[in-house]
N, C-alpha and C. Protein backbone atom coordinates (compact mmCIF):
# COMPACT_ATOMS: atom_id res chain seq x y z
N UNK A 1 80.47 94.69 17.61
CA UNK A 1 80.19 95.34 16.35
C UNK A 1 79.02 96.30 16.54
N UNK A 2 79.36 97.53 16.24
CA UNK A 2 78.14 98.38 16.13
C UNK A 2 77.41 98.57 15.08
N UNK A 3 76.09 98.29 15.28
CA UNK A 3 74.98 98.60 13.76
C UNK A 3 74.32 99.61 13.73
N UNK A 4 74.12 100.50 12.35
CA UNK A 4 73.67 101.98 12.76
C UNK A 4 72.53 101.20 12.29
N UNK A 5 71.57 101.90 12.72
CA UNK A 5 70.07 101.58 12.49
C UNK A 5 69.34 102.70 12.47
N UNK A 6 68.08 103.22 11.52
CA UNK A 6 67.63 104.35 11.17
C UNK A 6 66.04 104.14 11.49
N UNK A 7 65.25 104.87 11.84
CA UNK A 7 63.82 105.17 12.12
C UNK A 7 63.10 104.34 11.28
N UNK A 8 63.39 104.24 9.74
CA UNK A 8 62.99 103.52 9.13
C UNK A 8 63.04 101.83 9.05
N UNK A 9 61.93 101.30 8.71
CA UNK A 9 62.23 99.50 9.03
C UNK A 9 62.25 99.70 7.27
N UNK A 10 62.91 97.71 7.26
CA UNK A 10 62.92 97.29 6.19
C UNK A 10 61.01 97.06 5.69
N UNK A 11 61.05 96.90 4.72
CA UNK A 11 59.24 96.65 4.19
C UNK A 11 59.57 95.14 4.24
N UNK A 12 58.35 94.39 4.32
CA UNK A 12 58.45 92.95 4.09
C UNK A 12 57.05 93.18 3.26
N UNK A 13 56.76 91.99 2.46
CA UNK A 13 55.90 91.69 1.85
C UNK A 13 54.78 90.87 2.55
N UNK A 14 53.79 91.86 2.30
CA UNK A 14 52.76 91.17 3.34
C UNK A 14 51.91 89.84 2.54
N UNK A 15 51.43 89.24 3.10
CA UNK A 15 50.94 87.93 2.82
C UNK A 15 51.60 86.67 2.71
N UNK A 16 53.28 86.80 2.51
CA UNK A 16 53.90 85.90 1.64
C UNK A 16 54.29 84.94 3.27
N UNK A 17 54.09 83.52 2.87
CA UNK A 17 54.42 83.13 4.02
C UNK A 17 56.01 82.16 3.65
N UNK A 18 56.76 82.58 4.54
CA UNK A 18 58.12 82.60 4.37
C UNK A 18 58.42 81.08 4.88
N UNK A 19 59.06 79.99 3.89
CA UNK A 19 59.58 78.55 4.00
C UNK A 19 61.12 78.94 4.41
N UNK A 20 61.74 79.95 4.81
CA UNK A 20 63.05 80.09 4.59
C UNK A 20 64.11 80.20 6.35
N UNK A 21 64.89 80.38 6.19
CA UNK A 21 65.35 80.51 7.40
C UNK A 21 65.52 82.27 7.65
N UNK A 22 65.30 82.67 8.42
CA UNK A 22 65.12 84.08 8.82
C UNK A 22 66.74 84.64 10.09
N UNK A 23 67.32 85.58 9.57
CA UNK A 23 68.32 85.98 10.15
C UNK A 23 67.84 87.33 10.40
N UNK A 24 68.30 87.76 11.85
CA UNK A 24 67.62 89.10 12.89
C UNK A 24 69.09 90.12 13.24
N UNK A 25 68.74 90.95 12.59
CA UNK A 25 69.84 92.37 12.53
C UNK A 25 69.02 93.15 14.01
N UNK A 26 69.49 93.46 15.12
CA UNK A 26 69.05 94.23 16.30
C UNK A 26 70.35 95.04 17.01
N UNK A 27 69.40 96.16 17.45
CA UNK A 27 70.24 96.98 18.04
C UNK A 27 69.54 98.28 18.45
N UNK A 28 70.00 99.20 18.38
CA UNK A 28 69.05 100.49 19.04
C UNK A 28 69.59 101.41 17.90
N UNK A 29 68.40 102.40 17.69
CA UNK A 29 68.13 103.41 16.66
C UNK A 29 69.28 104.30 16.68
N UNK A 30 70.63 105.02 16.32
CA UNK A 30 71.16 106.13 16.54
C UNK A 30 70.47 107.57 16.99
N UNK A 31 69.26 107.78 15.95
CA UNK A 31 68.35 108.78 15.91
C UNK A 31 67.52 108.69 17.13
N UNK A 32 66.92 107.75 17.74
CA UNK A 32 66.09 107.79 18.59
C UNK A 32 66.23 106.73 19.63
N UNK A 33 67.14 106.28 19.49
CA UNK A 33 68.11 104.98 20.88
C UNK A 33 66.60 104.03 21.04
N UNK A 34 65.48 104.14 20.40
CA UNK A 34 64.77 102.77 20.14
C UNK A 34 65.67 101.57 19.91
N UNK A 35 65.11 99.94 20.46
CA UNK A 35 65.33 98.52 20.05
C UNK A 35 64.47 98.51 18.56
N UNK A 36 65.35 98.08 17.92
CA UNK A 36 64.62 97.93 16.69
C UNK A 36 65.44 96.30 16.04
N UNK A 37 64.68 95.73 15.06
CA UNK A 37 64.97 93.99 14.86
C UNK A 37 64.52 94.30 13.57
N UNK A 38 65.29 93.67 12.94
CA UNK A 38 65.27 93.50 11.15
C UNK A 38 65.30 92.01 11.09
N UNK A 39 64.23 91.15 10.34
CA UNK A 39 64.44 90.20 9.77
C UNK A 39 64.59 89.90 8.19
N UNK A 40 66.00 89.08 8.17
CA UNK A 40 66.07 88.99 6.74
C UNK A 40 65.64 87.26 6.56
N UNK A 41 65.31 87.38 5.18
CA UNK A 41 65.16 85.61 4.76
C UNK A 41 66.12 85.34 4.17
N UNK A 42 66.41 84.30 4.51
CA UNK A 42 67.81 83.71 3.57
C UNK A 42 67.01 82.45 2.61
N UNK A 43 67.61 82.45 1.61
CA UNK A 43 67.04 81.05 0.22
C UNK A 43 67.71 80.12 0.74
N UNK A 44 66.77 78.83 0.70
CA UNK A 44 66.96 77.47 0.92
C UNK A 44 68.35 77.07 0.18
N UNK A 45 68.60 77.60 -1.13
CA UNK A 45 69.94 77.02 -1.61
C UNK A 45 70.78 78.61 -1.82
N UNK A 46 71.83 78.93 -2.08
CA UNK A 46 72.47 80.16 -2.00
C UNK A 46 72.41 80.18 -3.79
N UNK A 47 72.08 81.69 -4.73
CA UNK A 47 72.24 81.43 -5.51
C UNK A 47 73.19 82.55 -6.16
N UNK A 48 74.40 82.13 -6.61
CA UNK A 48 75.64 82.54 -7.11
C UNK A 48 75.05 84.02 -7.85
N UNK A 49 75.94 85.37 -7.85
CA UNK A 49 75.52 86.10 -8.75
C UNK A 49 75.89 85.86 -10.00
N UNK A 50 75.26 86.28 -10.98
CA UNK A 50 75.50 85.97 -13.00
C UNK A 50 76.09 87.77 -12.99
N UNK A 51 76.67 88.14 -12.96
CA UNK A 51 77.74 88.91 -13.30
C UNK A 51 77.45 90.60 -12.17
N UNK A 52 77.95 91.66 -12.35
CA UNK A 52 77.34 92.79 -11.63
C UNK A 52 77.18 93.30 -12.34
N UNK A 53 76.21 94.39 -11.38
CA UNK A 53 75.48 94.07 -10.37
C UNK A 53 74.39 93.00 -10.50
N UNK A 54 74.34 92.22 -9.15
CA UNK A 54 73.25 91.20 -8.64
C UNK A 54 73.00 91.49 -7.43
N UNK A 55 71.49 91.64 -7.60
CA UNK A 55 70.85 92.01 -6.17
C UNK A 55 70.21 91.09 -6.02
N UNK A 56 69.69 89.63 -6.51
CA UNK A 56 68.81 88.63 -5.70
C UNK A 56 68.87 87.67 -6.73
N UNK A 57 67.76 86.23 -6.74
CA UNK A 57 67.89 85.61 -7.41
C UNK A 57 66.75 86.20 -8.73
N UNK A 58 66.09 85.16 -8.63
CA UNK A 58 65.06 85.19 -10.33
C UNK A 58 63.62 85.67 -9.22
N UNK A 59 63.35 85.40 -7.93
CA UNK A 59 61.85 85.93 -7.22
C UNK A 59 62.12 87.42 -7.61
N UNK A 60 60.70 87.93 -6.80
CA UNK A 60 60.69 89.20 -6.48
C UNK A 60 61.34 89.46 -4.58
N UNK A 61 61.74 90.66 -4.85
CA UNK A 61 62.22 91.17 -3.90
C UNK A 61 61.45 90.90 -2.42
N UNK A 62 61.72 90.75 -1.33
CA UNK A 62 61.11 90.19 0.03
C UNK A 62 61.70 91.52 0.90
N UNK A 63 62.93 92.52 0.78
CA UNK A 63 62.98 93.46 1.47
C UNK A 63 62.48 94.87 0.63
N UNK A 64 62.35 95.50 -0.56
CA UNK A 64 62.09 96.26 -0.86
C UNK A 64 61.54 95.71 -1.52
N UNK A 65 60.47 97.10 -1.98
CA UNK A 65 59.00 96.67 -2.84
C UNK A 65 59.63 97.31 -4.40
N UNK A 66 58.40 97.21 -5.13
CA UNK A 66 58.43 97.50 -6.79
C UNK A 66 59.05 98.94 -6.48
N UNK A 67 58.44 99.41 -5.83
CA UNK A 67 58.56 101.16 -5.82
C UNK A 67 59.92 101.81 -5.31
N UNK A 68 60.51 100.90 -4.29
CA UNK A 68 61.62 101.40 -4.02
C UNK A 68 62.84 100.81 -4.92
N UNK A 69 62.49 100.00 -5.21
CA UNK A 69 63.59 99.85 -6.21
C UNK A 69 64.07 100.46 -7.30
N UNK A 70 62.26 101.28 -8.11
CA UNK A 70 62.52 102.51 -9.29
C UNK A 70 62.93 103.27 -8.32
N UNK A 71 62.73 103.63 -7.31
CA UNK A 71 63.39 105.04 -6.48
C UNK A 71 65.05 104.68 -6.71
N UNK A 72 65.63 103.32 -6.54
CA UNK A 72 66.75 103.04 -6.26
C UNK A 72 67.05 103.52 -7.75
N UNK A 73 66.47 102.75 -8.66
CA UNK A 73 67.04 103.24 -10.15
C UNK A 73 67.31 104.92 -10.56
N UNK A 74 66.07 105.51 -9.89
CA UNK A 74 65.93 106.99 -10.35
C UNK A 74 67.09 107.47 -9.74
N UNK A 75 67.59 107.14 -8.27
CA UNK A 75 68.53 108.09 -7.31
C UNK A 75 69.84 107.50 -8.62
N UNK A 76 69.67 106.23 -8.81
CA UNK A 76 71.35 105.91 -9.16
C UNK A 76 71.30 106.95 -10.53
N UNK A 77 70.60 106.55 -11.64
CA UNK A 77 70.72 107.05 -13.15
C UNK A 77 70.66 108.77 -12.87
N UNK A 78 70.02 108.80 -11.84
CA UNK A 78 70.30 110.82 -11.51
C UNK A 78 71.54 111.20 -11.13
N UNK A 79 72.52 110.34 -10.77
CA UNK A 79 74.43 110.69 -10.42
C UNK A 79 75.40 109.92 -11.00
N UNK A 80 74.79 109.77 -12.51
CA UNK A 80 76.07 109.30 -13.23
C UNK A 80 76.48 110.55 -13.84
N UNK A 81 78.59 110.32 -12.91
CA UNK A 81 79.40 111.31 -13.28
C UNK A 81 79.81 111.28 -14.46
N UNK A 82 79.70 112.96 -15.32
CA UNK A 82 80.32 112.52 -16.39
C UNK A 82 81.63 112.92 -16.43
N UNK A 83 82.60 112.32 -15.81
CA UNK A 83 84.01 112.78 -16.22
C UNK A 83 84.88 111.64 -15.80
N UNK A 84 83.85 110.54 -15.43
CA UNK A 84 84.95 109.19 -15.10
C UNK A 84 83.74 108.25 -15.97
N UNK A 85 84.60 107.49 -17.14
CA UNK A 85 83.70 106.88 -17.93
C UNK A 85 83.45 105.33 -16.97
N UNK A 86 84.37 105.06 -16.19
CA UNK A 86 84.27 103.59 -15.38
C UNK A 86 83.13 103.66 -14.61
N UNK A 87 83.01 105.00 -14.04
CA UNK A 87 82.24 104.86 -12.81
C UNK A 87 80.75 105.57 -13.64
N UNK A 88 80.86 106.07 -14.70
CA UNK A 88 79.65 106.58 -15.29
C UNK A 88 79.01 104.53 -15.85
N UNK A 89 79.46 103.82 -16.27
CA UNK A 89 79.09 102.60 -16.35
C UNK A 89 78.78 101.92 -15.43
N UNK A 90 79.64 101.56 -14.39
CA UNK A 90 79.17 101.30 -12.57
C UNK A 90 78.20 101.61 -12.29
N UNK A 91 77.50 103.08 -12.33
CA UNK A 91 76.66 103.72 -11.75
C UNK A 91 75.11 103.25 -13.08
N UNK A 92 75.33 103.22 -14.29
CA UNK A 92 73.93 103.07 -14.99
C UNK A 92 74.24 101.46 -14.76
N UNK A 93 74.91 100.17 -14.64
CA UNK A 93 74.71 99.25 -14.66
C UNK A 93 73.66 99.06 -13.45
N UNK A 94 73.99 99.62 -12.36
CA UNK A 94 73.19 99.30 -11.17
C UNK A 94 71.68 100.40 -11.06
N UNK A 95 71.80 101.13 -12.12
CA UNK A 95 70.09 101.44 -12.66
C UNK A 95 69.71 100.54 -13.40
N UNK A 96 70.12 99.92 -14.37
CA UNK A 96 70.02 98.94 -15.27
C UNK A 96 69.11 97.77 -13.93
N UNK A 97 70.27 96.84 -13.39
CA UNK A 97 69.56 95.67 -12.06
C UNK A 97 68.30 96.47 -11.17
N UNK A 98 68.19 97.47 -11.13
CA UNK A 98 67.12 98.02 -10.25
C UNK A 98 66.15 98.07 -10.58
N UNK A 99 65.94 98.55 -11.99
CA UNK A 99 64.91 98.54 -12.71
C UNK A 99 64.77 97.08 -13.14
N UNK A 100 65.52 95.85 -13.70
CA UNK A 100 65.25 94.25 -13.45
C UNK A 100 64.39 94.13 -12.44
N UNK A 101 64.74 94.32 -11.11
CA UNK A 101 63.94 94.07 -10.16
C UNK A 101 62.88 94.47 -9.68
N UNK A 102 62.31 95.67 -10.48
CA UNK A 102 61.25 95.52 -10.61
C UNK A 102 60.50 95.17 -11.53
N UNK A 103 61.22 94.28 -12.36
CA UNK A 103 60.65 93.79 -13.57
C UNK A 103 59.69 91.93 -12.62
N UNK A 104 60.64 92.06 -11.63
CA UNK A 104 60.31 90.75 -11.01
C UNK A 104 59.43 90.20 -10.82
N UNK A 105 58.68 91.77 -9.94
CA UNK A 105 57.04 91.81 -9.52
C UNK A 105 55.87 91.59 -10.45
N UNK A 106 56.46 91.30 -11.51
CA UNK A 106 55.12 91.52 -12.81
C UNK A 106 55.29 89.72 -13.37
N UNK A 107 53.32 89.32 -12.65
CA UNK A 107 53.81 88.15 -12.63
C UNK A 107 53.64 87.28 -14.49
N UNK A 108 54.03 86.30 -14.85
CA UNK A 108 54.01 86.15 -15.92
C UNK A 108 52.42 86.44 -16.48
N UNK A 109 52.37 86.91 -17.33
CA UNK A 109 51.24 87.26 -18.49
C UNK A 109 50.56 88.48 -18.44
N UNK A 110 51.15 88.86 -17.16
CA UNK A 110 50.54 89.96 -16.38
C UNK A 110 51.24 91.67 -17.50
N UNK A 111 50.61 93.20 -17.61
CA UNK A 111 51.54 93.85 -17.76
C UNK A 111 51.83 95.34 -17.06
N UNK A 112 51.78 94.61 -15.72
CA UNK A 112 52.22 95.66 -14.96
C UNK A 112 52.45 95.19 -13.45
N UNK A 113 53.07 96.38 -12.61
CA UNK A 113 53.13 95.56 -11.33
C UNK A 113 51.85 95.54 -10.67
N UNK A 114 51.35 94.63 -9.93
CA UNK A 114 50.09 94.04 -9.32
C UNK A 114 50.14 94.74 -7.55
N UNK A 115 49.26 95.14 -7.29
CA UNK A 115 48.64 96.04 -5.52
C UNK A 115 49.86 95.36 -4.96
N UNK A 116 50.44 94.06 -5.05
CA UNK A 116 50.93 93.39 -3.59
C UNK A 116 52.59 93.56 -4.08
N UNK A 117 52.77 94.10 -5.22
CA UNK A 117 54.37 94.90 -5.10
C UNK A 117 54.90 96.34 -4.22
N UNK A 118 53.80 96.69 -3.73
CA UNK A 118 53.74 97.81 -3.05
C UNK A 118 53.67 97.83 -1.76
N UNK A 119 54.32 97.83 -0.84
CA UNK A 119 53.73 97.42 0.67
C UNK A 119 54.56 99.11 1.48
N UNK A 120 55.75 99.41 1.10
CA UNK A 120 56.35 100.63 1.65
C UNK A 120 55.89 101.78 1.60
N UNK A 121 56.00 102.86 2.26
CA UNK A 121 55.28 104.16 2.50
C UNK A 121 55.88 104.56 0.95
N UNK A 122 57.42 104.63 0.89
CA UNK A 122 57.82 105.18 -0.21
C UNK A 122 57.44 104.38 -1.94
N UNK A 123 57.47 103.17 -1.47
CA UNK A 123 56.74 102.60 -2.84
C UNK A 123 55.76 102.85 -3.05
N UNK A 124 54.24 102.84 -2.24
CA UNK A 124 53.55 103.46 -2.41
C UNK A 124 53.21 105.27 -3.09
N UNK A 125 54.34 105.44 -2.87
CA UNK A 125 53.86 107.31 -3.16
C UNK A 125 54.65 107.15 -4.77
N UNK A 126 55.40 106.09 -5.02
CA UNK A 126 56.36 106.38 -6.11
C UNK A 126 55.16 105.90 -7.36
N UNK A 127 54.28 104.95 -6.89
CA UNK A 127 53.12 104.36 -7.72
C UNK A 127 52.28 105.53 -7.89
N UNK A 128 52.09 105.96 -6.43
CA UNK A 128 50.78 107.18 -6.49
C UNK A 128 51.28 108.29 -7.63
N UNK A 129 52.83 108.93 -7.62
CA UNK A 129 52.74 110.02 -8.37
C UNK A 129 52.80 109.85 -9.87
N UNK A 130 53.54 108.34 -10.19
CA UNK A 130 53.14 108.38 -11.57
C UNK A 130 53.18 106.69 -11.94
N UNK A 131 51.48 106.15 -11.71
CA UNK A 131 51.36 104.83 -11.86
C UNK A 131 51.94 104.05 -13.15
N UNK A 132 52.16 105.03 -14.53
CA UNK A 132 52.16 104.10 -15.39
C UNK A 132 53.99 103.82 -15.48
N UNK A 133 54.75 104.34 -14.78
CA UNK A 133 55.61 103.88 -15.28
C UNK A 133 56.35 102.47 -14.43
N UNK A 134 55.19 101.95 -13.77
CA UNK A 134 55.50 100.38 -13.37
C UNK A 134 54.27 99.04 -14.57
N UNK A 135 54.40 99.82 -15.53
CA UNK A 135 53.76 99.14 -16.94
C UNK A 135 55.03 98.33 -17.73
N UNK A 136 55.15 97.22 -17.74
CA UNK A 136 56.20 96.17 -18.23
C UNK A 136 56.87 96.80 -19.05
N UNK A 137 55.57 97.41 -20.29
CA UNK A 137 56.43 98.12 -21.77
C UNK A 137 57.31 99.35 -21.67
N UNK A 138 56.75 100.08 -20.43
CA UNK A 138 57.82 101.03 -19.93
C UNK A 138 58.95 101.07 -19.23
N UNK A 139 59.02 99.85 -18.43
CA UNK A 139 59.82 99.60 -17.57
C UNK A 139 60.96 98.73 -18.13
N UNK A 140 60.65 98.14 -19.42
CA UNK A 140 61.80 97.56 -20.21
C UNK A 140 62.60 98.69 -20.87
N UNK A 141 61.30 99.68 -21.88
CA UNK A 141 62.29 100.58 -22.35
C UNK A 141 62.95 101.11 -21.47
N UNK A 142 62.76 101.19 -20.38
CA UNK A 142 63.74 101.92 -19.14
C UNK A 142 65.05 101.30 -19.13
N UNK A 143 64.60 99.81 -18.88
CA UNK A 143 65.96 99.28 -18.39
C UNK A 143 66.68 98.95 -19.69
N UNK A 144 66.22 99.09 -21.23
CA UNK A 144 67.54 98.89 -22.20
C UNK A 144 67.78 99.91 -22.23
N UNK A 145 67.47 101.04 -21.78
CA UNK A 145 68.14 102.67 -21.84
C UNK A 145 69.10 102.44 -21.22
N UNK A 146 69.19 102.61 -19.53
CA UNK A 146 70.44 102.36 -19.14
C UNK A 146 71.20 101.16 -19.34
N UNK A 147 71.04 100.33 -19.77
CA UNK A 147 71.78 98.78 -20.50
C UNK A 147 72.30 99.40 -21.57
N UNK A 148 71.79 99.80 -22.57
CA UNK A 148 72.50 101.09 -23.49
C UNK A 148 73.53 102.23 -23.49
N UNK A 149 73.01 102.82 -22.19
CA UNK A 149 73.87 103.87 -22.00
C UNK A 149 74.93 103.27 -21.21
N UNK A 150 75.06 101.99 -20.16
CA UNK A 150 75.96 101.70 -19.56
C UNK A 150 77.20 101.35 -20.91
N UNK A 151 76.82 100.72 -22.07
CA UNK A 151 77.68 100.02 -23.02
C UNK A 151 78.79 101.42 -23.26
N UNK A 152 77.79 102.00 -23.45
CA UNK A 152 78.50 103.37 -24.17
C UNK A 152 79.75 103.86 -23.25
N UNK A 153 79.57 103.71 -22.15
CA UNK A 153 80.61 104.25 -21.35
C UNK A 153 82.15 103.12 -21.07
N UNK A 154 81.58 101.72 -21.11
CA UNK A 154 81.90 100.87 -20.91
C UNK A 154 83.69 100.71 -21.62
């Protein structure tokens, strides 16, 4: 089996010390024929998805940070087609879970995401150019927007 693999590594979360069993993606870079090794964590119990999209359980994310995940939301909610109403719903449901997940990072009582949601070059710059919109109260109205707009298409 061949694995394409890109210049870029996965982010891990620094500090967190991992109880889990760890599975290793390796192979050499396409772009630059570097050895490169991805470790993923796998959860002690497997937990079923509650409908789609599901990207993880109830934690915060362990491969992407707060920041890439609004990147994930911004890229998806920026290419919903409008001329297929199925796939215009497909496409805001999975802005809808992206923006959840970064709802993850914000720990209870807290209202915003905290320094240690950020560990990626790109999460980092997505905080730097406009910090407030990883603020709980914004990041909800975000995600019933597209929870909203997904219905509509639905």
């Amino acid at each position: 089996m061949r694995v394409r693999l890109g210049r870029d590594g996965v982010g891990q979360r620094p500090g967190r010390r991992r109880r889990r069993a760890r599975h290793a993606l390796l192979g050499a870079c396409d772009d630059c024929g570097r050895q490169r090794e991805y470790l993923f964590g796998v959860p002690e119990r497997p937990t079923m998805p509650a409908g789609y999209p599901t990207f993880g359980g109830p934690e915060p994310s362990e491969l992407l940070d707060a920041g890439e995940w609004l990147w994930v939301a911004d890229l998806t909610a920026g290419n919903v087609p409008v001329d297929d109403e199925a796939e215009a719903h497909r496409t805001l449901s999975i802005a809808t879970a992206a923006v959840e997940e970064v709802v993850k990072f914000i720990p209870p009582g807290a209202d915003e995401v905290p320094d240690d949601g950020f560990w990626s070059q790109r999460g980092r710059e997505m905080r730097a150019a406009e910090p407030g919109r990883f603020q709980l109260d914004r990041l909800l109205i975000v995600r019933d927007s597209f929870r909203d707009l997904a219905a509509r298409h639905a």
